[in-house]
C-alpha atoms as a PDB file:
ATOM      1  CA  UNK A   1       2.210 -57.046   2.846  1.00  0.00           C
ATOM      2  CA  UNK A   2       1.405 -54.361   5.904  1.00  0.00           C
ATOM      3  CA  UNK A   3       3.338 -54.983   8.806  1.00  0.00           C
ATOM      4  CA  UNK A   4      -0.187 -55.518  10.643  1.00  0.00           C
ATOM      5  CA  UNK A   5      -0.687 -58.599   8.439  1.00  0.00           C
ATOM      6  CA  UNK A   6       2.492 -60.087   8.517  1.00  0.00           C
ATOM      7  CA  UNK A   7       2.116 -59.876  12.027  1.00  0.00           C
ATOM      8  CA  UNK A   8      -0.529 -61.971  11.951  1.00  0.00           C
ATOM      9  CA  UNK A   9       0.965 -64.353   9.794  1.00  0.00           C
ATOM     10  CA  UNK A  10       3.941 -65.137  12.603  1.00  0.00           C
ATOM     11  CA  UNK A  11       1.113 -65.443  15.087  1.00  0.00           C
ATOM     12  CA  UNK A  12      -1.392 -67.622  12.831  1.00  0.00           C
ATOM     13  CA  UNK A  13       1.718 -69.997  12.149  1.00  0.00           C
ATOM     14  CA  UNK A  14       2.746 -69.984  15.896  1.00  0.00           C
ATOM     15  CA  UNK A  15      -0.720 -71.295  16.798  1.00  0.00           C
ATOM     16  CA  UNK A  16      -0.698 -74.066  14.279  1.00  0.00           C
ATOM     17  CA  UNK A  17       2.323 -75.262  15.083  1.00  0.00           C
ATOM     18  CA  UNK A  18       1.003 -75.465  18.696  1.00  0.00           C
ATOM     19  CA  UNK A  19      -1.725 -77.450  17.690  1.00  0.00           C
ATOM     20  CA  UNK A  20       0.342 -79.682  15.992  1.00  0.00           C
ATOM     21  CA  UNK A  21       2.196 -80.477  19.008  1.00  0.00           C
ATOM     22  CA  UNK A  22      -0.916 -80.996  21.397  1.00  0.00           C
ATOM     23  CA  UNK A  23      -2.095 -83.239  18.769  1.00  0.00           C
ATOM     24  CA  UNK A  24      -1.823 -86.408  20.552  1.00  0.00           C
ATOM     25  CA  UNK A  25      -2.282 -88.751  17.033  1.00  0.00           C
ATOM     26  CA  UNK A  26      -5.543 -87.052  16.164  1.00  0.00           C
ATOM     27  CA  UNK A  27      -7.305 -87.441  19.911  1.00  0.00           C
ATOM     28  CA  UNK A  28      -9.156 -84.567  21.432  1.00  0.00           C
ATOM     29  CA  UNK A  29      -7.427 -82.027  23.376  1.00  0.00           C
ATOM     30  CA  UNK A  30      -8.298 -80.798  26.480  1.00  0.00           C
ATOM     31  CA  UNK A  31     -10.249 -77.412  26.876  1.00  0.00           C
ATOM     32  CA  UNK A  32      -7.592 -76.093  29.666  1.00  0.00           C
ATOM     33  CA  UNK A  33      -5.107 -77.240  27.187  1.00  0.00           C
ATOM     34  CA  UNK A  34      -6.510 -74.593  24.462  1.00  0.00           C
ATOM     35  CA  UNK A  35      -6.874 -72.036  26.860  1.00  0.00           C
ATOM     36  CA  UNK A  36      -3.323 -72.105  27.718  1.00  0.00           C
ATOM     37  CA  UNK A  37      -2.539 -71.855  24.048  1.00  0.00           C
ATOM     38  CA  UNK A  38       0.357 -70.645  22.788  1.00  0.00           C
ATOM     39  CA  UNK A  39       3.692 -68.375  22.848  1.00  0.00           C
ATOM     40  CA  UNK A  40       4.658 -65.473  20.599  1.00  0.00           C
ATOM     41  CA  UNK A  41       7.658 -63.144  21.567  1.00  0.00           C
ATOM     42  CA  UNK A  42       7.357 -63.867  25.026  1.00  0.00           C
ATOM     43  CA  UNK A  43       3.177 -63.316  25.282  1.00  0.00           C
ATOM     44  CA  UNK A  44       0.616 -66.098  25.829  1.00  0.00           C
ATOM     45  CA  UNK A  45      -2.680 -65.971  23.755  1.00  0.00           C
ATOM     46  CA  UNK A  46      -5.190 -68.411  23.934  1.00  0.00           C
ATOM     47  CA  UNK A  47      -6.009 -70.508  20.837  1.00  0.00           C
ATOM     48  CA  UNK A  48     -10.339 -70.414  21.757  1.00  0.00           C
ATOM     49  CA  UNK A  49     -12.654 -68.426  23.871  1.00  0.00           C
ATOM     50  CA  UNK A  50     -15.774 -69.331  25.463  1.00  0.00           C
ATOM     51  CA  UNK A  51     -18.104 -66.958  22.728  1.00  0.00           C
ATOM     52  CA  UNK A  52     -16.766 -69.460  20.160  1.00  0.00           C
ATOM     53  CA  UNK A  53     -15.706 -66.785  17.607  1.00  0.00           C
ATOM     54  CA  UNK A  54     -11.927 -66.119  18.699  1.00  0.00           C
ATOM     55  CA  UNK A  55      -9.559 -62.835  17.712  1.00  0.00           C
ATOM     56  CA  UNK A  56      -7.033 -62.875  19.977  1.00  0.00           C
ATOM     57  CA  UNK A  57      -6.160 -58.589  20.528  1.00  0.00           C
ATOM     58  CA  UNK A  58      -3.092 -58.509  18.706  1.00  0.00           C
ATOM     59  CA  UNK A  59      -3.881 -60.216  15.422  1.00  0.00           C
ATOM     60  CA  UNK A  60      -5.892 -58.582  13.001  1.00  0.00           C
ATOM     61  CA  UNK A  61      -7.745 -61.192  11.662  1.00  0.00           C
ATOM     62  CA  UNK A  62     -10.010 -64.250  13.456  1.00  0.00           C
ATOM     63  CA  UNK A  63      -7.813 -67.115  14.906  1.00  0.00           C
ATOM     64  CA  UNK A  64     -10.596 -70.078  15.819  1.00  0.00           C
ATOM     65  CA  UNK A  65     -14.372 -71.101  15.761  1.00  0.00           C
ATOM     66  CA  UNK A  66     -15.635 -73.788  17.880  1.00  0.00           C
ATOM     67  CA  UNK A  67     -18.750 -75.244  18.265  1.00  0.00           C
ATOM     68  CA  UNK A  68     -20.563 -76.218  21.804  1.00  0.00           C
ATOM     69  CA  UNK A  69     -22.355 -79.203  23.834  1.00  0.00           C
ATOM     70  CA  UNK A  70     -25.422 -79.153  26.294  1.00  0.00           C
ATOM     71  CA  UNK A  71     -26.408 -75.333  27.714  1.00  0.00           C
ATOM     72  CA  UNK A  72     -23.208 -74.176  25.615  1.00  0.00           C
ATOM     73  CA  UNK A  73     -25.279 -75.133  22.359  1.00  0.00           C
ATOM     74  CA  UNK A  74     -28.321 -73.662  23.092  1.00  0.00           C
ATOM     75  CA  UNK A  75     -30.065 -72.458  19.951  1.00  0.00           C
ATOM     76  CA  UNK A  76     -27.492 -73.632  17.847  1.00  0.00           C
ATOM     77  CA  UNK A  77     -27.815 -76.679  15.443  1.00  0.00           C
ATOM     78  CA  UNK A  78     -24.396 -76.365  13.804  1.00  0.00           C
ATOM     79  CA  UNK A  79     -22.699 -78.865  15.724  1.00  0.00           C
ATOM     80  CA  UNK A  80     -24.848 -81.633  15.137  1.00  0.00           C
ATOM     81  CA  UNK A  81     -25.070 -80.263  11.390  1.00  0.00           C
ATOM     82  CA  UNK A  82     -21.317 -80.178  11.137  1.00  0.00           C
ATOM     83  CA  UNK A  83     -21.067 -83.638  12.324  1.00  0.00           C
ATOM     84  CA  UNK A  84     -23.689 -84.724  10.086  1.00  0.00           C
ATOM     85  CA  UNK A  85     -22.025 -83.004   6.825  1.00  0.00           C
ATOM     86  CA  UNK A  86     -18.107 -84.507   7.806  1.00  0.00           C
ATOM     87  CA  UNK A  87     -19.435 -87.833   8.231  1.00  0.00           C
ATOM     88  CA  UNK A  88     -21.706 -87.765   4.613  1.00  0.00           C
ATOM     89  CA  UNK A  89     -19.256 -86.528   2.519  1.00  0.00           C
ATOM     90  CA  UNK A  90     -19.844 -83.103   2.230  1.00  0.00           C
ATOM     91  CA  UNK A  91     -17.175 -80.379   0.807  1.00  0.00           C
ATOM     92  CA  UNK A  92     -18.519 -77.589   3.966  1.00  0.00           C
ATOM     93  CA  UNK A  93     -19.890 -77.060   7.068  1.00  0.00           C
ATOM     94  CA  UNK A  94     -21.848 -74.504   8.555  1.00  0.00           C
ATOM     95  CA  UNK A  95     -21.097 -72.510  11.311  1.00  0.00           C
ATOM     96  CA  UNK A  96     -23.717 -70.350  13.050  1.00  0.00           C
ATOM     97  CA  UNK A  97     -23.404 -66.475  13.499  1.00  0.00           C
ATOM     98  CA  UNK A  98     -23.637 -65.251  17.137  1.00  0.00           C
ATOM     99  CA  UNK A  99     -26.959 -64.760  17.645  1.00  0.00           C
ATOM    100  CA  UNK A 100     -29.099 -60.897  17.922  1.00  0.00           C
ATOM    101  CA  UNK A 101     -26.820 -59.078  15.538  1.00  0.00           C
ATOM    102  CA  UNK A 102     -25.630 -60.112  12.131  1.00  0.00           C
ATOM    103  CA  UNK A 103     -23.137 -56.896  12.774  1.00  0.00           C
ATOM    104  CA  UNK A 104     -22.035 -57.970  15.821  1.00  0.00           C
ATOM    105  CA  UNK A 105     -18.118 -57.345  16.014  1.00  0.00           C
ATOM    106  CA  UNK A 106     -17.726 -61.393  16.508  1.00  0.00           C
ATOM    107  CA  UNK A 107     -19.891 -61.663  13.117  1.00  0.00           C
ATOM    108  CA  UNK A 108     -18.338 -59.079  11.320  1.00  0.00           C
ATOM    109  CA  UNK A 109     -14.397 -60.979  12.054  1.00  0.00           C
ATOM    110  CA  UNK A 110     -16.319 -63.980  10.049  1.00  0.00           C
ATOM    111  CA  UNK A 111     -17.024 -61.408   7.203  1.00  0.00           C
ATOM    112  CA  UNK A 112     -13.365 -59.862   7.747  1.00  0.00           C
ATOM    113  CA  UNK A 113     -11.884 -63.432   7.243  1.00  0.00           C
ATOM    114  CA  UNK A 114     -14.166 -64.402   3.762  1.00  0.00           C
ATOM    115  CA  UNK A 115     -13.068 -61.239   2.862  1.00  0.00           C
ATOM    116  CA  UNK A 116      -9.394 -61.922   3.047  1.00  0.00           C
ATOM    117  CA  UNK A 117      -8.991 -65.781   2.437  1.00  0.00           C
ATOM    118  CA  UNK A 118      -7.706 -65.912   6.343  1.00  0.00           C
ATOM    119  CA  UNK A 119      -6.639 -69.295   7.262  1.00  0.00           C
ATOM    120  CA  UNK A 120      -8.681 -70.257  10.976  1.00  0.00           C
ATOM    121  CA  UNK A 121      -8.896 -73.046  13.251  1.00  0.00           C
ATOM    122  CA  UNK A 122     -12.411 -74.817  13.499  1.00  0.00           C
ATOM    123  CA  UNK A 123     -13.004 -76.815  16.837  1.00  0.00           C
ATOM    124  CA  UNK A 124     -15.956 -79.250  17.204  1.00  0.00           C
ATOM    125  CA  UNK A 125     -16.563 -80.278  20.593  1.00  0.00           C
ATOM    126  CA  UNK A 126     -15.732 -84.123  21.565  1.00  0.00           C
ATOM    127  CA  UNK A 127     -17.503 -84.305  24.959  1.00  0.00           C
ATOM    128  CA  UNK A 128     -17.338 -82.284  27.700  1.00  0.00           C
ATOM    129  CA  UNK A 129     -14.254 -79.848  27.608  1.00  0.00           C
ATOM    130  CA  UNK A 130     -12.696 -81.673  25.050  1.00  0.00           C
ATOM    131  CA  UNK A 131     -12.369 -80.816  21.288  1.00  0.00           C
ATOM    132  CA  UNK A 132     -11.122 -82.048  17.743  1.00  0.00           C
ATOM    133  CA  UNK A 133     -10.134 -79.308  15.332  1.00  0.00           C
ATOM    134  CA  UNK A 134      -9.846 -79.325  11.664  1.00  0.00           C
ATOM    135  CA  UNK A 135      -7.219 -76.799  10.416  1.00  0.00           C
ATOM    136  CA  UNK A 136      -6.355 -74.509   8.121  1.00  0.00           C
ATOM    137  CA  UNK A 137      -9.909 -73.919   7.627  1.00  0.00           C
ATOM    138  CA  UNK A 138     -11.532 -70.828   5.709  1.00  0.00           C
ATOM    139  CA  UNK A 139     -15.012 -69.032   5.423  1.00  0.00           C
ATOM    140  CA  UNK A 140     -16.172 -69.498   2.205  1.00  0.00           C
ATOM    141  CA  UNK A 141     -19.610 -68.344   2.253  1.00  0.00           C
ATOM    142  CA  UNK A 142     -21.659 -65.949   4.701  1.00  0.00           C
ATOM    143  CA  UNK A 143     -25.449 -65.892   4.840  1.00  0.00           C
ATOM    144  CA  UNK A 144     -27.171 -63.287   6.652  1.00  0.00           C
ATOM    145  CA  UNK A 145     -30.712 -64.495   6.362  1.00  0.00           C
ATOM    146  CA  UNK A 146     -29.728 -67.637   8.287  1.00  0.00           C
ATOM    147  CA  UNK A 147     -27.173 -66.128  10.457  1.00  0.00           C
ATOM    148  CA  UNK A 148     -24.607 -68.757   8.750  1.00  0.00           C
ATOM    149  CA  UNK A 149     -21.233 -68.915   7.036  1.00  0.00           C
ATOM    150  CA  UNK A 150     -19.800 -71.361   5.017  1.00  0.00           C
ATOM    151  CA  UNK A 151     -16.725 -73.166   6.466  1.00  0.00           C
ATOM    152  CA  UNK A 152     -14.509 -75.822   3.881  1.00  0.00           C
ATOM    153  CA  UNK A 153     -10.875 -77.265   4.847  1.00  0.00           C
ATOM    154  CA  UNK A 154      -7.768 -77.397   3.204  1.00  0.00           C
ATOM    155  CA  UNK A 155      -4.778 -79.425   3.248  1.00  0.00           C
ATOM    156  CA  UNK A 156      -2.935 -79.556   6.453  1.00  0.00           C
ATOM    157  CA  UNK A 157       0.000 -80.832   4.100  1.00  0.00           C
ATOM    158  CA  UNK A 158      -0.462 -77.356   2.736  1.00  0.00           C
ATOM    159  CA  UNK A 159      -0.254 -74.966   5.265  1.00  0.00           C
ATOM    160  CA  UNK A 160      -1.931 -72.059   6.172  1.00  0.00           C
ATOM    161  CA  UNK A 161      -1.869 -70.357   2.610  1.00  0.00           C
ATOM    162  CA  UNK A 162      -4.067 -67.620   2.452  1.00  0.00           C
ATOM    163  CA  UNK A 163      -6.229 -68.629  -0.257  1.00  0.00           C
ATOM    164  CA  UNK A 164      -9.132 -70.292  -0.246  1.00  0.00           C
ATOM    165  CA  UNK A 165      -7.854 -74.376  -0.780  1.00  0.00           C
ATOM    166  CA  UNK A 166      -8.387 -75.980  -4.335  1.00  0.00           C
ATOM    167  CA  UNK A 167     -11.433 -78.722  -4.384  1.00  0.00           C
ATOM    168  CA  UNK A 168      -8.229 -81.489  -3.926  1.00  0.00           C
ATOM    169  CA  UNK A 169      -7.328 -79.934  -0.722  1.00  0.00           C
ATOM    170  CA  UNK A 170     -10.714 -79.738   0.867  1.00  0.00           C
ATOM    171  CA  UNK A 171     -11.179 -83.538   0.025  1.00  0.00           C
ATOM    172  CA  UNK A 172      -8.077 -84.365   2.389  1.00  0.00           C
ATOM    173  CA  UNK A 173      -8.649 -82.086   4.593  1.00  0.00           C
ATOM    174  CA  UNK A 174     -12.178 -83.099   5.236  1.00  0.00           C
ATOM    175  CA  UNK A 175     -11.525 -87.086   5.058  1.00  0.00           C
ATOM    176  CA  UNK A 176      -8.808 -86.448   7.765  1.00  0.00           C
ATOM    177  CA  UNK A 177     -11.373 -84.410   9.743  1.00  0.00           C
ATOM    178  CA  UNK A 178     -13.846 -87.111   9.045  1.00  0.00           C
ATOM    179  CA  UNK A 179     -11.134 -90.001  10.249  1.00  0.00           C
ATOM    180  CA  UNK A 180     -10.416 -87.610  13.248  1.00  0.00           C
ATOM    181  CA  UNK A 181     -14.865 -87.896  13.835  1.00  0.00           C
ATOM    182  CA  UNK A 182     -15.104 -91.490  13.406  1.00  0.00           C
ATOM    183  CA  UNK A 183     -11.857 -92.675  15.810  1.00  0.00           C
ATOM    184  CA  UNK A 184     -12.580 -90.207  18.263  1.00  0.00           C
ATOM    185  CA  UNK A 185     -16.323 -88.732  19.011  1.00  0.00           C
ATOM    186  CA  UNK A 186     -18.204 -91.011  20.684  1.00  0.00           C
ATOM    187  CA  UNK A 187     -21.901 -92.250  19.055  1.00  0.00           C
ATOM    188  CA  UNK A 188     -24.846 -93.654  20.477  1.00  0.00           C
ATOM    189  CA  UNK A 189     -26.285 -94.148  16.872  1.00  0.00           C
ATOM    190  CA  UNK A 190     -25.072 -95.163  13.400  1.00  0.00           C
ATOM    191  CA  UNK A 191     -23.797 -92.256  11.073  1.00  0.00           C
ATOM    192  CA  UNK A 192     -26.780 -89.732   9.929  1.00  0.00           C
ATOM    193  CA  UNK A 193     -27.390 -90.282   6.373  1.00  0.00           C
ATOM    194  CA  UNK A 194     -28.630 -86.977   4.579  1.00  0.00           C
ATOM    195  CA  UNK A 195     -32.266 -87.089   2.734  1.00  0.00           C
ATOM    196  CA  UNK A 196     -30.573 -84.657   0.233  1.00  0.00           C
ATOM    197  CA  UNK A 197     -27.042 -84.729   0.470  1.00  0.00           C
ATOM    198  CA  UNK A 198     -25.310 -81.369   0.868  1.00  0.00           C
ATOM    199  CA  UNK A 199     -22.855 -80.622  -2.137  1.00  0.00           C
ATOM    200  CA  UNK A 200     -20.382 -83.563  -2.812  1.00  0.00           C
ATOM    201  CA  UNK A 201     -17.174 -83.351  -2.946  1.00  0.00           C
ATOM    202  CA  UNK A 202     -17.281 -86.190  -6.117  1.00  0.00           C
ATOM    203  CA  UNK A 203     -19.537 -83.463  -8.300  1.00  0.00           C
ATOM    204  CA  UNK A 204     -16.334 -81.933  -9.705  1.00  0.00           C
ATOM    205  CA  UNK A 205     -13.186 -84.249 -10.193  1.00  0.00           C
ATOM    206  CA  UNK A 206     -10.163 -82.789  -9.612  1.00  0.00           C
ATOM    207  CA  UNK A 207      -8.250 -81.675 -11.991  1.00  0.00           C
END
């Protein structure tokens, strides 16, 4: 392991283990909260950013992904999306490039992070400066025609192994996320139900 990545490895686990203890029993945490984020050998480094794709400068690899409400979400459907798959059992989510480049350097740290099984945290916003966050999450997929990637999550019980989770893992990791959904976002309607489900989870058993 290069001393750039194991760096990033003491950094990664330092911002999990903050988000463990902000968890407050599964409830949304507060954007100012996240911002603040966390410590590493005396620095602070915040766990998102406002463009939604998050590297902080010393770590090599992507840190977070979050998705937006109102003007924030402008010309993006993956929040709603996201929400939709959780809720109907899906094994993914998908997560939407930022927009006018596919090569943009915030696009190409989603490519970086397929390409090296990195462990991430994936926000979904819970009303207004307020978010729930699924994690250790991982890009499985990228799709440059539809300026998309693939998201799935693992095991919390796991940690943040850097390898893409086992079909077992990504069914506990998205029922708690799905738990997290139901107790906590608020919803004017019933759960969407999916014409043509996105692939289940149930397809392949585990083994």
């Amino acid at each position: 392991m290069s001393s750039a990545d194991g760096l990033d490895q003491q950094m990664r686990l330092a911002a999990f283990r903050r988000l463990v203890g902000l968890n407050h029993g599964g409830a949304p945490i507060a954007w100012t909260e996240l911002e603040y984020g966390f410590e590493f050998e005396g620095e602070r480094f915040r766990l998102v950013h406002q463009q939604g794709i998050w590297k902080p400068r010393l770590m090599p690899h992507l840190l977070s992904v979050r998705t937006g409400l109102g003007r924030d979400a402008e010309g993006y459907e993956d929040y709603e999306s996201g929400i939709e798959a959780v809720l109907n059992g899906a094994d993914h989510v998908r997560y939407a490039f930022r927009r006018g480049n596919v090569n943009h350097a915030h696009n190409r740290y989603l490519y970086d992070a397929m390409a090296n099984d990195v462990p991430l945290v994936y926000f979904l916003a819970a009303g207004e400066g307020r978010y729930l966050w699924a994690a250790p999450a991982y890009v499985a997929e990228v799709d440059k025609i539809s300026e998309t990637c693939e998201i799935v999550f693992g095991s919390p019980d796991r940690g943040p192994a850097y390898e893409l989770p086992g079909l077992a893992d990504r069914v506990h990791g998205m029922r708690l996320f799905r738990e997290r959904i139901e107790r906590h976002l608020p919803r004017a309607q019933p759960p969407l139900r999916l014409e043509r489900p996105l692939r289940m989870v149930a397809e392949d058993p585990p083994q």
